[in-house]
PDB file of N, CA and C in Angstrom:
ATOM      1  N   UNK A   1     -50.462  -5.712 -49.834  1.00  0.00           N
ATOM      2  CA  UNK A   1     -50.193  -7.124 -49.680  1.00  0.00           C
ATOM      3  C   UNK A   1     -49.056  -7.497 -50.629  1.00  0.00           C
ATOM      4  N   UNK A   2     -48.156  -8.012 -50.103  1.00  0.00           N
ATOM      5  CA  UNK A   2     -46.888  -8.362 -50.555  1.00  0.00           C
ATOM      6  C   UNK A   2     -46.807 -10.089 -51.248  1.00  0.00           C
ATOM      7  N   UNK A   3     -46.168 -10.091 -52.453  1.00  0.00           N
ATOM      8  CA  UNK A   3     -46.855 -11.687 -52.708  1.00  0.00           C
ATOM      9  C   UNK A   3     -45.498 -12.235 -53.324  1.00  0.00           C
ATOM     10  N   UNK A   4     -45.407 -13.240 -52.640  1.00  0.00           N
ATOM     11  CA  UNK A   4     -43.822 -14.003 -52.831  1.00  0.00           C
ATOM     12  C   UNK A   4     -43.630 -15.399 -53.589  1.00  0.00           C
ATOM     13  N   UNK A   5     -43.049 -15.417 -54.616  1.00  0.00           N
ATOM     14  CA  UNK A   5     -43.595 -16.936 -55.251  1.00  0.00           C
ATOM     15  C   UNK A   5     -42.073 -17.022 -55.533  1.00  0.00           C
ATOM     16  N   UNK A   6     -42.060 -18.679 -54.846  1.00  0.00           N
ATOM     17  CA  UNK A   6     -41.161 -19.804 -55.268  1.00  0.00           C
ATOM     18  C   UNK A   6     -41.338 -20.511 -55.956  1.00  0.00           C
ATOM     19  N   UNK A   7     -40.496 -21.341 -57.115  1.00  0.00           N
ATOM     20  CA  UNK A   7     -40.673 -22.482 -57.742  1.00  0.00           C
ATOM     21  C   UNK A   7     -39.978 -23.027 -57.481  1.00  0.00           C
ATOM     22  N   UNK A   8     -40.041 -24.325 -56.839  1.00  0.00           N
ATOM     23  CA  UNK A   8     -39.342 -25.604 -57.114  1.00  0.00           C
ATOM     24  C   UNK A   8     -39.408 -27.074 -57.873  1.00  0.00           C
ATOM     25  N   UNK A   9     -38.177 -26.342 -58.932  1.00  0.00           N
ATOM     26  CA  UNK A   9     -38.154 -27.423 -60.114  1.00  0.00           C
ATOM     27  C   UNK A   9     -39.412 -27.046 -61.261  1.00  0.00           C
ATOM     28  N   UNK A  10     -39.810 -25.808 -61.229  1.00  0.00           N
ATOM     29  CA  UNK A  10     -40.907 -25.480 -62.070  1.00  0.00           C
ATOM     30  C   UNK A  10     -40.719 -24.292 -62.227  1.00  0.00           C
ATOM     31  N   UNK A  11     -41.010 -24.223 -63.650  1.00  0.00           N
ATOM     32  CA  UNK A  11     -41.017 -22.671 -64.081  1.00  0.00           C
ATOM     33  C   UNK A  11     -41.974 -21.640 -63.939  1.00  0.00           C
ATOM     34  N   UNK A  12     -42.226 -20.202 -63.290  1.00  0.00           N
ATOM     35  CA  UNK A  12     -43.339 -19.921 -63.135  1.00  0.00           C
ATOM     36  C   UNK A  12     -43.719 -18.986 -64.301  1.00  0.00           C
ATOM     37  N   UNK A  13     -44.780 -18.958 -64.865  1.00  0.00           N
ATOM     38  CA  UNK A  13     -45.036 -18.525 -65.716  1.00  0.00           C
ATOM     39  C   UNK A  13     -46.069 -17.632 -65.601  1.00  0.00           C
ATOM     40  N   UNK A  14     -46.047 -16.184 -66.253  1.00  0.00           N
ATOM     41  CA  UNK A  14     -47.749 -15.204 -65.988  1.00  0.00           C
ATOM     42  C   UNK A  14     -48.860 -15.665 -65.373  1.00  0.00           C
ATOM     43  N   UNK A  15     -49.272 -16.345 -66.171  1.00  0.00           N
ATOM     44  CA  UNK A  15     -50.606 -17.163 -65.946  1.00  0.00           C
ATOM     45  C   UNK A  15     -50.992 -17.855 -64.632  1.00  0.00           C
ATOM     46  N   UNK A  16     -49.870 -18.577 -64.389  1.00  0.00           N
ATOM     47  CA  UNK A  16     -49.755 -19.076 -62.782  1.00  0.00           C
ATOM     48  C   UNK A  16     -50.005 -18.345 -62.278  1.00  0.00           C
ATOM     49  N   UNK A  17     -49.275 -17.048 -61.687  1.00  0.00           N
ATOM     50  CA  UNK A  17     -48.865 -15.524 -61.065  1.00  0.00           C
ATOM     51  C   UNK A  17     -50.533 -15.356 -60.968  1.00  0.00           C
ATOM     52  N   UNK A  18     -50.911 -15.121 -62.351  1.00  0.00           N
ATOM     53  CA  UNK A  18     -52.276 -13.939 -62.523  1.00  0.00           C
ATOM     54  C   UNK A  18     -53.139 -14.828 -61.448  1.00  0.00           C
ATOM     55  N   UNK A  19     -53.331 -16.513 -61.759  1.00  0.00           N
ATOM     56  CA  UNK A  19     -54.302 -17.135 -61.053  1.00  0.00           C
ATOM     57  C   UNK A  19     -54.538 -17.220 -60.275  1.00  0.00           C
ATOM     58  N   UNK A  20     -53.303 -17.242 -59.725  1.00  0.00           N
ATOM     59  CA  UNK A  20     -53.141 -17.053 -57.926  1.00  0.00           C
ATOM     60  C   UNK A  20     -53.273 -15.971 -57.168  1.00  0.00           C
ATOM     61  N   UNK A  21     -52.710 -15.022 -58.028  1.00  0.00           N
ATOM     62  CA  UNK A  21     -53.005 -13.408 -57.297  1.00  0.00           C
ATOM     63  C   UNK A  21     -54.486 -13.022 -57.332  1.00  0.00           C
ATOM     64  N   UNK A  22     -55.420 -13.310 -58.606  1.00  0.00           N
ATOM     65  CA  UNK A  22     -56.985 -13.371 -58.913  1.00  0.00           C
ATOM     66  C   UNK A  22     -57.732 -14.054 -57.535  1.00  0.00           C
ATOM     67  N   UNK A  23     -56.585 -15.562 -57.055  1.00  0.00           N
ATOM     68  CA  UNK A  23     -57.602 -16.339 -55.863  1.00  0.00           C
ATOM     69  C   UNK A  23     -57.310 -15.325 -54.640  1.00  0.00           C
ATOM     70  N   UNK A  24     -56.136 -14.867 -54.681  1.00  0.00           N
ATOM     71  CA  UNK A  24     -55.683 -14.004 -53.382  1.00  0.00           C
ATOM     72  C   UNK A  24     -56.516 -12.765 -52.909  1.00  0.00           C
ATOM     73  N   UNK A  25     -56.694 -12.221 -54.431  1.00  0.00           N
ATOM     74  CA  UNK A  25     -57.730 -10.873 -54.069  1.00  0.00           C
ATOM     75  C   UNK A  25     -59.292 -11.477 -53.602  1.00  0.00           C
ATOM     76  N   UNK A  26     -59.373 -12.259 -53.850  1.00  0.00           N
ATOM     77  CA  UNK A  26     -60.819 -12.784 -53.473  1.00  0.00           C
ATOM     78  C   UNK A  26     -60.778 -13.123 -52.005  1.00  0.00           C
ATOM     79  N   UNK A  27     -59.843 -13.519 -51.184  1.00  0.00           N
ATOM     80  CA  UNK A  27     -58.864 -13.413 -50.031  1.00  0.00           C
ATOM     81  C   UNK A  27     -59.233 -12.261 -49.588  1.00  0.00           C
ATOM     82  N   UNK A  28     -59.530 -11.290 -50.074  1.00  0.00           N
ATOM     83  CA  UNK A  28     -59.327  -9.631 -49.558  1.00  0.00           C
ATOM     84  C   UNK A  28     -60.580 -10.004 -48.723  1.00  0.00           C
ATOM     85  N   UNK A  29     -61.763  -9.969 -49.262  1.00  0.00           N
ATOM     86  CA  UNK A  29     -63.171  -9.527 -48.866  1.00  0.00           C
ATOM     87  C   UNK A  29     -63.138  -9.950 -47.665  1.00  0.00           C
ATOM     88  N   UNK A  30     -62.409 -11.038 -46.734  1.00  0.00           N
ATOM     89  CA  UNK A  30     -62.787 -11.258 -45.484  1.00  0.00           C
ATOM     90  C   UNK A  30     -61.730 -11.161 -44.841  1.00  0.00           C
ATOM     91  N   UNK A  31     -60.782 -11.353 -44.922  1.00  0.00           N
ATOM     92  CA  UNK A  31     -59.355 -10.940 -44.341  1.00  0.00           C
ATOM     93  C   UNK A  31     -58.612  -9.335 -44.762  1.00  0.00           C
ATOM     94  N   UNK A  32     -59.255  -8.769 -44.422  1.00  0.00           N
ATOM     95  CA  UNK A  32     -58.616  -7.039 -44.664  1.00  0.00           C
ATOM     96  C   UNK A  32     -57.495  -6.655 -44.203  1.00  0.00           C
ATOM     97  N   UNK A  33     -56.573  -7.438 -43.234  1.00  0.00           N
ATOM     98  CA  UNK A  33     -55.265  -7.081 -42.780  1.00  0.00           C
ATOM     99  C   UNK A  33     -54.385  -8.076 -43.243  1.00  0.00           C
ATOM    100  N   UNK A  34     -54.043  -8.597 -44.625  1.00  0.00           N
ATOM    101  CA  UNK A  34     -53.345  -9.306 -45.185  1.00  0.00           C
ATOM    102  C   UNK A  34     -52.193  -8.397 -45.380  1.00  0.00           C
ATOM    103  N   UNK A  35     -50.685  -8.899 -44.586  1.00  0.00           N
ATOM    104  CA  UNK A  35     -49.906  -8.376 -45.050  1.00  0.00           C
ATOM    105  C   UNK A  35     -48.716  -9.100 -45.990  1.00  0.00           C
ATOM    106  N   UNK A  36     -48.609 -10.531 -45.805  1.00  0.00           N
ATOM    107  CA  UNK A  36     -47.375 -10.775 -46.783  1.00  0.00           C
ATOM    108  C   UNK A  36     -47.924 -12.511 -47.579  1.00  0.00           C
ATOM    109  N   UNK A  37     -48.115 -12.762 -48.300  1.00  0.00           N
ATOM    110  CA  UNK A  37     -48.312 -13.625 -48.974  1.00  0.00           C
ATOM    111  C   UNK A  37     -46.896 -14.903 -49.530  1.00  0.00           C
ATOM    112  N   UNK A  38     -46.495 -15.905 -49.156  1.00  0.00           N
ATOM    113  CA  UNK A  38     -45.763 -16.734 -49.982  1.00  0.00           C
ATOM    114  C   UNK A  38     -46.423 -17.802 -50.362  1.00  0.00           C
ATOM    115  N   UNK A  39     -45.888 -18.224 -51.830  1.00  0.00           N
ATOM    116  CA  UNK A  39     -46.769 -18.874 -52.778  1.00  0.00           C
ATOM    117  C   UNK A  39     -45.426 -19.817 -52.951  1.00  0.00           C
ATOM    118  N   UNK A  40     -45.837 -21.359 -52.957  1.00  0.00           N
ATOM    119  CA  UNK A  40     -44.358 -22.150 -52.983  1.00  0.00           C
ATOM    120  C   UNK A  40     -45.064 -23.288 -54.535  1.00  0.00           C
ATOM    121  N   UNK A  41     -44.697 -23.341 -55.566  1.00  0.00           N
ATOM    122  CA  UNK A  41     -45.200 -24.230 -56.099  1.00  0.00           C
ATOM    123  C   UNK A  41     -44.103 -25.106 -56.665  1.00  0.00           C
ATOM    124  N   UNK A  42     -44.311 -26.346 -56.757  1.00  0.00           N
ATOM    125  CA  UNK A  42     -43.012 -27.190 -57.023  1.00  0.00           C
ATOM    126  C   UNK A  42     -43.830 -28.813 -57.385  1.00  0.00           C
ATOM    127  N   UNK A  43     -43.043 -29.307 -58.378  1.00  0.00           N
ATOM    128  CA  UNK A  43     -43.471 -30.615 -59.527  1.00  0.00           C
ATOM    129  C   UNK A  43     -42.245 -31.596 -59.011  1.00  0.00           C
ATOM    130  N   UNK A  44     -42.620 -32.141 -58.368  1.00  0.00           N
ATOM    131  CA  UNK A  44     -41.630 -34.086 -58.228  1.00  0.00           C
ATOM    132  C   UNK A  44     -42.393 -35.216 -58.679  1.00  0.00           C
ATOM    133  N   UNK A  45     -42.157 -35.650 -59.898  1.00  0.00           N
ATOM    134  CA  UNK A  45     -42.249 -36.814 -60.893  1.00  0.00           C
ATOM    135  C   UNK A  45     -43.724 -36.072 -61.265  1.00  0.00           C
ATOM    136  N   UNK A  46     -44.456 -37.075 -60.784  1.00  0.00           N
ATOM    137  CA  UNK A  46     -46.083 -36.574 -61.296  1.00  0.00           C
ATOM    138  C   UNK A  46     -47.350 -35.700 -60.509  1.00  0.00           C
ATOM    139  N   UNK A  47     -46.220 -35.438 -59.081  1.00  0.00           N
ATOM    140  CA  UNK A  47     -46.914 -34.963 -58.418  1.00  0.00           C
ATOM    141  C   UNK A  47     -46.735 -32.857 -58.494  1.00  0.00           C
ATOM    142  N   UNK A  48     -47.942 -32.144 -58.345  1.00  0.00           N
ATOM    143  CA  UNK A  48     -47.676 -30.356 -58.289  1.00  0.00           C
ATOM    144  C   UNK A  48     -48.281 -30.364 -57.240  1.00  0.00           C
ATOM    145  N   UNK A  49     -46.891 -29.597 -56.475  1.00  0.00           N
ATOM    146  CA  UNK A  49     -47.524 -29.241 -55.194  1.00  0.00           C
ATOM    147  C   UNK A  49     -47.870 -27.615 -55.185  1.00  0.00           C
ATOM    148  N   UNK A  50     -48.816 -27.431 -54.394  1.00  0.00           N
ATOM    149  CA  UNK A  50     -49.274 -25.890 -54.121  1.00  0.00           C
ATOM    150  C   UNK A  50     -48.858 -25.411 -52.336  1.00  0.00           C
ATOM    151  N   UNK A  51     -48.590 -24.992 -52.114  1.00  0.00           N
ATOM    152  CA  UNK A  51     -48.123 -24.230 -50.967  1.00  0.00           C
ATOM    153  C   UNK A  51     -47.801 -22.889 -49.856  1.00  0.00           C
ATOM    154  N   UNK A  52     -49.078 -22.661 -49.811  1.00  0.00           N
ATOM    155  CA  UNK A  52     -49.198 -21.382 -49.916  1.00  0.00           C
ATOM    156  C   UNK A  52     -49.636 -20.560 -47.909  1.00  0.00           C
ATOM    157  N   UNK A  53     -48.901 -19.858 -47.280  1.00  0.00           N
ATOM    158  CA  UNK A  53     -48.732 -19.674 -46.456  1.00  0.00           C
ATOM    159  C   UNK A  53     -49.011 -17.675 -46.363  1.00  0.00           C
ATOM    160  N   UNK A  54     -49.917 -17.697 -45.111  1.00  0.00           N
ATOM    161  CA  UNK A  54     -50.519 -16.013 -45.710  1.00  0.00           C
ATOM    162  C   UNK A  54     -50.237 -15.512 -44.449  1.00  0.00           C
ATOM    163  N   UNK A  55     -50.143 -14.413 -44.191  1.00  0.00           N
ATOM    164  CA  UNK A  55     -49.693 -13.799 -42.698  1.00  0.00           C
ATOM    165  C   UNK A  55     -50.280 -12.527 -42.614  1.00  0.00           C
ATOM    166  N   UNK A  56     -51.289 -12.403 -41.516  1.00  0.00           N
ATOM    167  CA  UNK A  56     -51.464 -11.042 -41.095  1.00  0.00           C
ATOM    168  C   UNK A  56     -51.577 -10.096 -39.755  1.00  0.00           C
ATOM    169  N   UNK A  57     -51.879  -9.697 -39.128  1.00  0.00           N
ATOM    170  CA  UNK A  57     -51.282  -8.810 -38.170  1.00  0.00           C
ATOM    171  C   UNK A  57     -51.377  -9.807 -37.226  1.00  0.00           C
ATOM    172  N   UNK A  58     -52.613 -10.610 -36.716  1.00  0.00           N
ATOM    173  CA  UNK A  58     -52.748 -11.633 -35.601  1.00  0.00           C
ATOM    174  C   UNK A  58     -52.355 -12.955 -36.020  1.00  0.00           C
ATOM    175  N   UNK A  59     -52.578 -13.595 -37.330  1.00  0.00           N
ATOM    176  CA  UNK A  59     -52.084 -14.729 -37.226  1.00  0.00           C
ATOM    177  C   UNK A  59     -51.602 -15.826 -38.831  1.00  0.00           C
ATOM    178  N   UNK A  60     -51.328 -16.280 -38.820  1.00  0.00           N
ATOM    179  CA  UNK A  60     -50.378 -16.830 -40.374  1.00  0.00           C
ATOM    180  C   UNK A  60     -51.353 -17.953 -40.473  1.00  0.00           C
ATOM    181  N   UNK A  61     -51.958 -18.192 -41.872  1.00  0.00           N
ATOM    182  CA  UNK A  61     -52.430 -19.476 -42.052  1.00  0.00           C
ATOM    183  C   UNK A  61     -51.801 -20.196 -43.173  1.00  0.00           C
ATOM    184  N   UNK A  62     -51.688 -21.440 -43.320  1.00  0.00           N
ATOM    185  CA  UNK A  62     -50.890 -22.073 -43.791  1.00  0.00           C
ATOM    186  C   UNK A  62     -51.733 -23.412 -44.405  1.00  0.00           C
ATOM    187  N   UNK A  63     -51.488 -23.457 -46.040  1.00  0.00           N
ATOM    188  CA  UNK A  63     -52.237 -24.593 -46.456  1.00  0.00           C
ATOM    189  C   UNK A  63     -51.638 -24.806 -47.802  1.00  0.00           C
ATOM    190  N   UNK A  64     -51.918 -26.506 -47.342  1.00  0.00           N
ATOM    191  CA  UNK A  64     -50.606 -26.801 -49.178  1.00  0.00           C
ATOM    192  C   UNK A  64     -51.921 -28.026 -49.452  1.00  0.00           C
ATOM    193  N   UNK A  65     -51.836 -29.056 -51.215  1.00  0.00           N
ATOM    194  CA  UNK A  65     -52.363 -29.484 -51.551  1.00  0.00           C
ATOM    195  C   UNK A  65     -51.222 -29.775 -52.490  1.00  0.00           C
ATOM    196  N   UNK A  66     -51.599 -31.150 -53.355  1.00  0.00           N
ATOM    197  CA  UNK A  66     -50.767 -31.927 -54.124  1.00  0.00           C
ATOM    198  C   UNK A  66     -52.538 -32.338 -55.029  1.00  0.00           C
ATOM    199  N   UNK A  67     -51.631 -32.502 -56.433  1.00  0.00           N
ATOM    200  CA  UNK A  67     -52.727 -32.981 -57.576  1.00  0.00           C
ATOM    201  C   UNK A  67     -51.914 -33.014 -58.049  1.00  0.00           C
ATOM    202  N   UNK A  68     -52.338 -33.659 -59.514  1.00  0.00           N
ATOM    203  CA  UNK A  68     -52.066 -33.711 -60.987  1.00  0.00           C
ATOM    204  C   UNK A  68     -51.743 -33.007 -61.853  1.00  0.00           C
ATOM    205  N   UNK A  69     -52.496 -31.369 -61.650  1.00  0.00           N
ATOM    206  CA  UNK A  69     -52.329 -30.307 -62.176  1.00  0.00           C
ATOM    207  C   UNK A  69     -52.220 -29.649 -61.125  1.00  0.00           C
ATOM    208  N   UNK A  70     -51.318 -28.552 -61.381  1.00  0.00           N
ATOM    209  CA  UNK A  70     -50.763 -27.037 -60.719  1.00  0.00           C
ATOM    210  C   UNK A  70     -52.108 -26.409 -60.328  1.00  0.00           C
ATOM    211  N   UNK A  71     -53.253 -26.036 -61.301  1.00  0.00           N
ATOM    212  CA  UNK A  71     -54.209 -25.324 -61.224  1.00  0.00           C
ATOM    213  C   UNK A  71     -54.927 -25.766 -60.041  1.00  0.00           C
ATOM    214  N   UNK A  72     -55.031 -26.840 -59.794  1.00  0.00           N
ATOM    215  CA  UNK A  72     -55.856 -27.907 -59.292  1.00  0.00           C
ATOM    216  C   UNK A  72     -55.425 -28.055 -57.635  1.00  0.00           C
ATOM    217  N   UNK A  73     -54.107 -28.124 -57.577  1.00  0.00           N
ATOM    218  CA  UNK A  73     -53.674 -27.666 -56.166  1.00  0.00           C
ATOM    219  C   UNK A  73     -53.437 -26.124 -55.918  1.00  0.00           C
ATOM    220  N   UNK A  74     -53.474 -25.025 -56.872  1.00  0.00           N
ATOM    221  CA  UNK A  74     -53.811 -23.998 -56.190  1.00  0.00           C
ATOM    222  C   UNK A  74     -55.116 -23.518 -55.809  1.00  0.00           C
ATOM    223  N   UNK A  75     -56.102 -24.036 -56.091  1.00  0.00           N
ATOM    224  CA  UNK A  75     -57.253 -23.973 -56.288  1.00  0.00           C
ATOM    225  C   UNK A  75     -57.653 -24.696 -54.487  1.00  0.00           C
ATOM    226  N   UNK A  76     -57.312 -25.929 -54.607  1.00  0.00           N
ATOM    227  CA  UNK A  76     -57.329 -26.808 -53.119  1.00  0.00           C
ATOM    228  C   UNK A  76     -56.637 -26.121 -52.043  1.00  0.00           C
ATOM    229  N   UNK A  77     -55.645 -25.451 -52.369  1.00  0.00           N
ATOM    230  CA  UNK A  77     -54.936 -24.602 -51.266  1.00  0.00           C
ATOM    231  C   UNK A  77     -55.817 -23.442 -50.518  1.00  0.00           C
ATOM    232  N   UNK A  78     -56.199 -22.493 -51.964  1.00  0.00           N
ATOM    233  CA  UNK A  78     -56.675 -21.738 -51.929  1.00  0.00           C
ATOM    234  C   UNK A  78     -58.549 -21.863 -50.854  1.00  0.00           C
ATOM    235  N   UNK A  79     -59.039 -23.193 -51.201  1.00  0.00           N
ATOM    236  CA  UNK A  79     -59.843 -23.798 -50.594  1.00  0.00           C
ATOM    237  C   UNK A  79     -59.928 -23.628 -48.839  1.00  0.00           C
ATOM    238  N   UNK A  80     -58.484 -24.656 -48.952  1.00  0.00           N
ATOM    239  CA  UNK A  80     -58.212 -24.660 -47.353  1.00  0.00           C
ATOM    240  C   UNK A  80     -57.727 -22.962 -46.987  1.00  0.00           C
ATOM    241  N   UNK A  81     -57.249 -22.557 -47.243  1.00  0.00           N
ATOM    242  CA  UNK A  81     -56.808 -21.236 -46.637  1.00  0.00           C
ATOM    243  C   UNK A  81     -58.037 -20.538 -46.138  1.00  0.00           C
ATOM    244  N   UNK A  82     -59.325 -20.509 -47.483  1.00  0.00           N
ATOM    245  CA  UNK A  82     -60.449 -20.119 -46.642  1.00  0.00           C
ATOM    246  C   UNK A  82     -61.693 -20.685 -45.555  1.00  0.00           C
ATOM    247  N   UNK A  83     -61.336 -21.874 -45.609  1.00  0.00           N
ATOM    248  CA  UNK A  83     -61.807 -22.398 -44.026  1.00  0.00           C
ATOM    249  C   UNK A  83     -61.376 -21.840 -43.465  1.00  0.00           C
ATOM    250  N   UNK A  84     -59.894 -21.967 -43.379  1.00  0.00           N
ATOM    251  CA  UNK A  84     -59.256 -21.714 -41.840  1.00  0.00           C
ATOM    252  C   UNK A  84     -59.936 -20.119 -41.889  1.00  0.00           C
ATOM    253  N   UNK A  85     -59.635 -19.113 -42.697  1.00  0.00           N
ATOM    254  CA  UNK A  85     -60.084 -18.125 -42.403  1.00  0.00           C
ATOM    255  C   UNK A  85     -61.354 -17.449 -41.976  1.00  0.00           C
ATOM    256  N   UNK A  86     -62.214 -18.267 -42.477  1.00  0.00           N
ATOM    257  CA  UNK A  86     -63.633 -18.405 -42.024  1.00  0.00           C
ATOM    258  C   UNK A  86     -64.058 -18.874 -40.569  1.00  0.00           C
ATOM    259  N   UNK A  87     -63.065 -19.678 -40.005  1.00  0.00           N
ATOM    260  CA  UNK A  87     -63.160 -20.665 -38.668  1.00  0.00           C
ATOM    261  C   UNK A  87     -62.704 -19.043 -38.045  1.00  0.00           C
ATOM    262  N   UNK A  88     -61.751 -18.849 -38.763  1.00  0.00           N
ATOM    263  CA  UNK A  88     -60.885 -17.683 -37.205  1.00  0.00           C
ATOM    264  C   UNK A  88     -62.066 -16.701 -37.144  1.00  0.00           C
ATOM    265  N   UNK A  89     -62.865 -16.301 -38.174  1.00  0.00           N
ATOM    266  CA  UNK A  89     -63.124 -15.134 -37.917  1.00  0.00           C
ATOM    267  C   UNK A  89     -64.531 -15.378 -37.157  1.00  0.00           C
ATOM    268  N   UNK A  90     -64.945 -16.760 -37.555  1.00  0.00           N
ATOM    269  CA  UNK A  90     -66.155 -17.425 -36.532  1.00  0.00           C
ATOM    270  C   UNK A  90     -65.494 -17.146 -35.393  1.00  0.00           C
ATOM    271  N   UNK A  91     -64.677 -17.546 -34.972  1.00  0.00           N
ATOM    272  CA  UNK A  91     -64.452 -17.774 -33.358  1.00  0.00           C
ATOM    273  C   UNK A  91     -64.135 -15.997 -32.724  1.00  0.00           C
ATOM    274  N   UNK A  92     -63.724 -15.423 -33.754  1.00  0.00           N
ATOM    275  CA  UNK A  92     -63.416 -14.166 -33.046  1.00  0.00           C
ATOM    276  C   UNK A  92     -64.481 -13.401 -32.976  1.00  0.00           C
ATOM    277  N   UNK A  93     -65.841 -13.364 -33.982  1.00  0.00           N
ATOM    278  CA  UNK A  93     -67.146 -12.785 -34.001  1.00  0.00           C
ATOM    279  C   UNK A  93     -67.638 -13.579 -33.255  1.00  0.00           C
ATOM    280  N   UNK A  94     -67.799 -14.227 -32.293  1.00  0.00           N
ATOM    281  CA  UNK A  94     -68.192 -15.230 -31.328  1.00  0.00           C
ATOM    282  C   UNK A  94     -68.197 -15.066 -29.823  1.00  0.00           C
ATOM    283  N   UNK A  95     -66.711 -14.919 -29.690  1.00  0.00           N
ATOM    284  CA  UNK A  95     -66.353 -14.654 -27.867  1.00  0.00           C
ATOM    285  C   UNK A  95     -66.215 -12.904 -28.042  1.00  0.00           C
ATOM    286  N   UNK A  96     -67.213 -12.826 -27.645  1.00  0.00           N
ATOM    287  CA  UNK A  96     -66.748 -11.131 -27.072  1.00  0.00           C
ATOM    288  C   UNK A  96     -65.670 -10.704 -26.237  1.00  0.00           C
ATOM    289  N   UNK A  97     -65.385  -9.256 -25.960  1.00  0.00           N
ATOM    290  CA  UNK A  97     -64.121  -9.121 -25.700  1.00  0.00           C
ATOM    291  C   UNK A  97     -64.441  -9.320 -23.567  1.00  0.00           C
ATOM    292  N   UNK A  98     -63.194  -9.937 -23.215  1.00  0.00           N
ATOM    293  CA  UNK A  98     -63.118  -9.826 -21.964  1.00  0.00           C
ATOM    294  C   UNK A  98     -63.868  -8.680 -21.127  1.00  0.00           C
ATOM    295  N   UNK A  99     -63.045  -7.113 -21.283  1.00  0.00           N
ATOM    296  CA  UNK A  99     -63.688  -5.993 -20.528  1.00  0.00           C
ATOM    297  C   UNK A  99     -65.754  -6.164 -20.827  1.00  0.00           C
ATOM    298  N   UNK A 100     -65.991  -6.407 -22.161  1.00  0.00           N
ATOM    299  CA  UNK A 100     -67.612  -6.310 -22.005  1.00  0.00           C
ATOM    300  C   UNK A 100     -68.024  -7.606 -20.903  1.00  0.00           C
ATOM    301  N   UNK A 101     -67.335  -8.646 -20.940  1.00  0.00           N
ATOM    302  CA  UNK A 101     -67.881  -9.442 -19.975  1.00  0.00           C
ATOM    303  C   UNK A 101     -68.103  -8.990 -18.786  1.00  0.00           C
ATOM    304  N   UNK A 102     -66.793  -8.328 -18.099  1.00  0.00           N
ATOM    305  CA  UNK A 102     -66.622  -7.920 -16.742  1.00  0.00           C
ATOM    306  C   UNK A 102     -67.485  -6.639 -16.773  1.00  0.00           C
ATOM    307  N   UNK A 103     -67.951  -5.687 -17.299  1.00  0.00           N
ATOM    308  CA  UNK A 103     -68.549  -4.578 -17.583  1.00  0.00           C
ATOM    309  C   UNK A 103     -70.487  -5.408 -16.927  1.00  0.00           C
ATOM    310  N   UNK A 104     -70.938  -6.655 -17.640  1.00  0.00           N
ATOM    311  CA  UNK A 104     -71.951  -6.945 -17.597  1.00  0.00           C
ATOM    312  C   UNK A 104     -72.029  -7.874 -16.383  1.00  0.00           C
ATOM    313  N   UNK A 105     -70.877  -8.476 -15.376  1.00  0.00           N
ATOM    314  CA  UNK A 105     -70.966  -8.685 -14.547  1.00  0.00           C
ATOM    315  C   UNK A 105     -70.939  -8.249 -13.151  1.00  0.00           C
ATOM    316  N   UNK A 106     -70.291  -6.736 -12.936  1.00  0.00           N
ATOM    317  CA  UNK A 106     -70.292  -6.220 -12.061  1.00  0.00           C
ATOM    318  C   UNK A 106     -71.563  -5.576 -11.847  1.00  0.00           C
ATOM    319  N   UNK A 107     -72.737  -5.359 -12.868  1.00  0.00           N
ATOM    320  CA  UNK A 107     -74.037  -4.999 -12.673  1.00  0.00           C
ATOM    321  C   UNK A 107     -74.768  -5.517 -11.701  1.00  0.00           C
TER     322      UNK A 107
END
């Protein structure tokens, strides 16, 4: 997994990096085909935005958050990213595949 971080108008510093890469691996346990990670974080007046967009073989999920603190919207990002990932993998452990349908209907 490839992990890409932008700053805009903000400096990124270790700690940021470590926190985010720490929420990302936790990312692993249900998404196993993670291939490229971009991480966008950027400060206008009082607002830190988090922005973080993940891509893997079937499909890219995409989730940003704004707070007060940096930590605080990567944390909310990190949040939403795992709904969505949780929803996809509901719906795909859900509908079985086409051929088993047709397999149990021609019986």
């Amino acid at each position: 997994m490839k992990v890409h971080y932008t700053g805009r108008h903000v400096e990124l510093t270790e700690p940021l990096k470590a926190f985010t890469k720490d929420r990302l691996d936790k990312m692993t346990s249900f998404l196993d085909d993670i291939i490229d990670v971009h991480v966008i974080l950027g400060v206008e007046k009082h607002r830190h935005e988090a922005e973080i967009t993940l891509k893997t073989r079937t499909n890219a999920f995409v989730a940003s958050a704004t707070t007060d603190d940096m930590y605080a919207s990567i944390t909310q990002a990190m949040d939403k990213l795992e709904v969505q990932a949780h929803k996809y993998q509901g719906k795909r452990n859900a509908h079985p595949h086409e051929s088993a349908k047709a397999g149990v209907a021609e019986e």
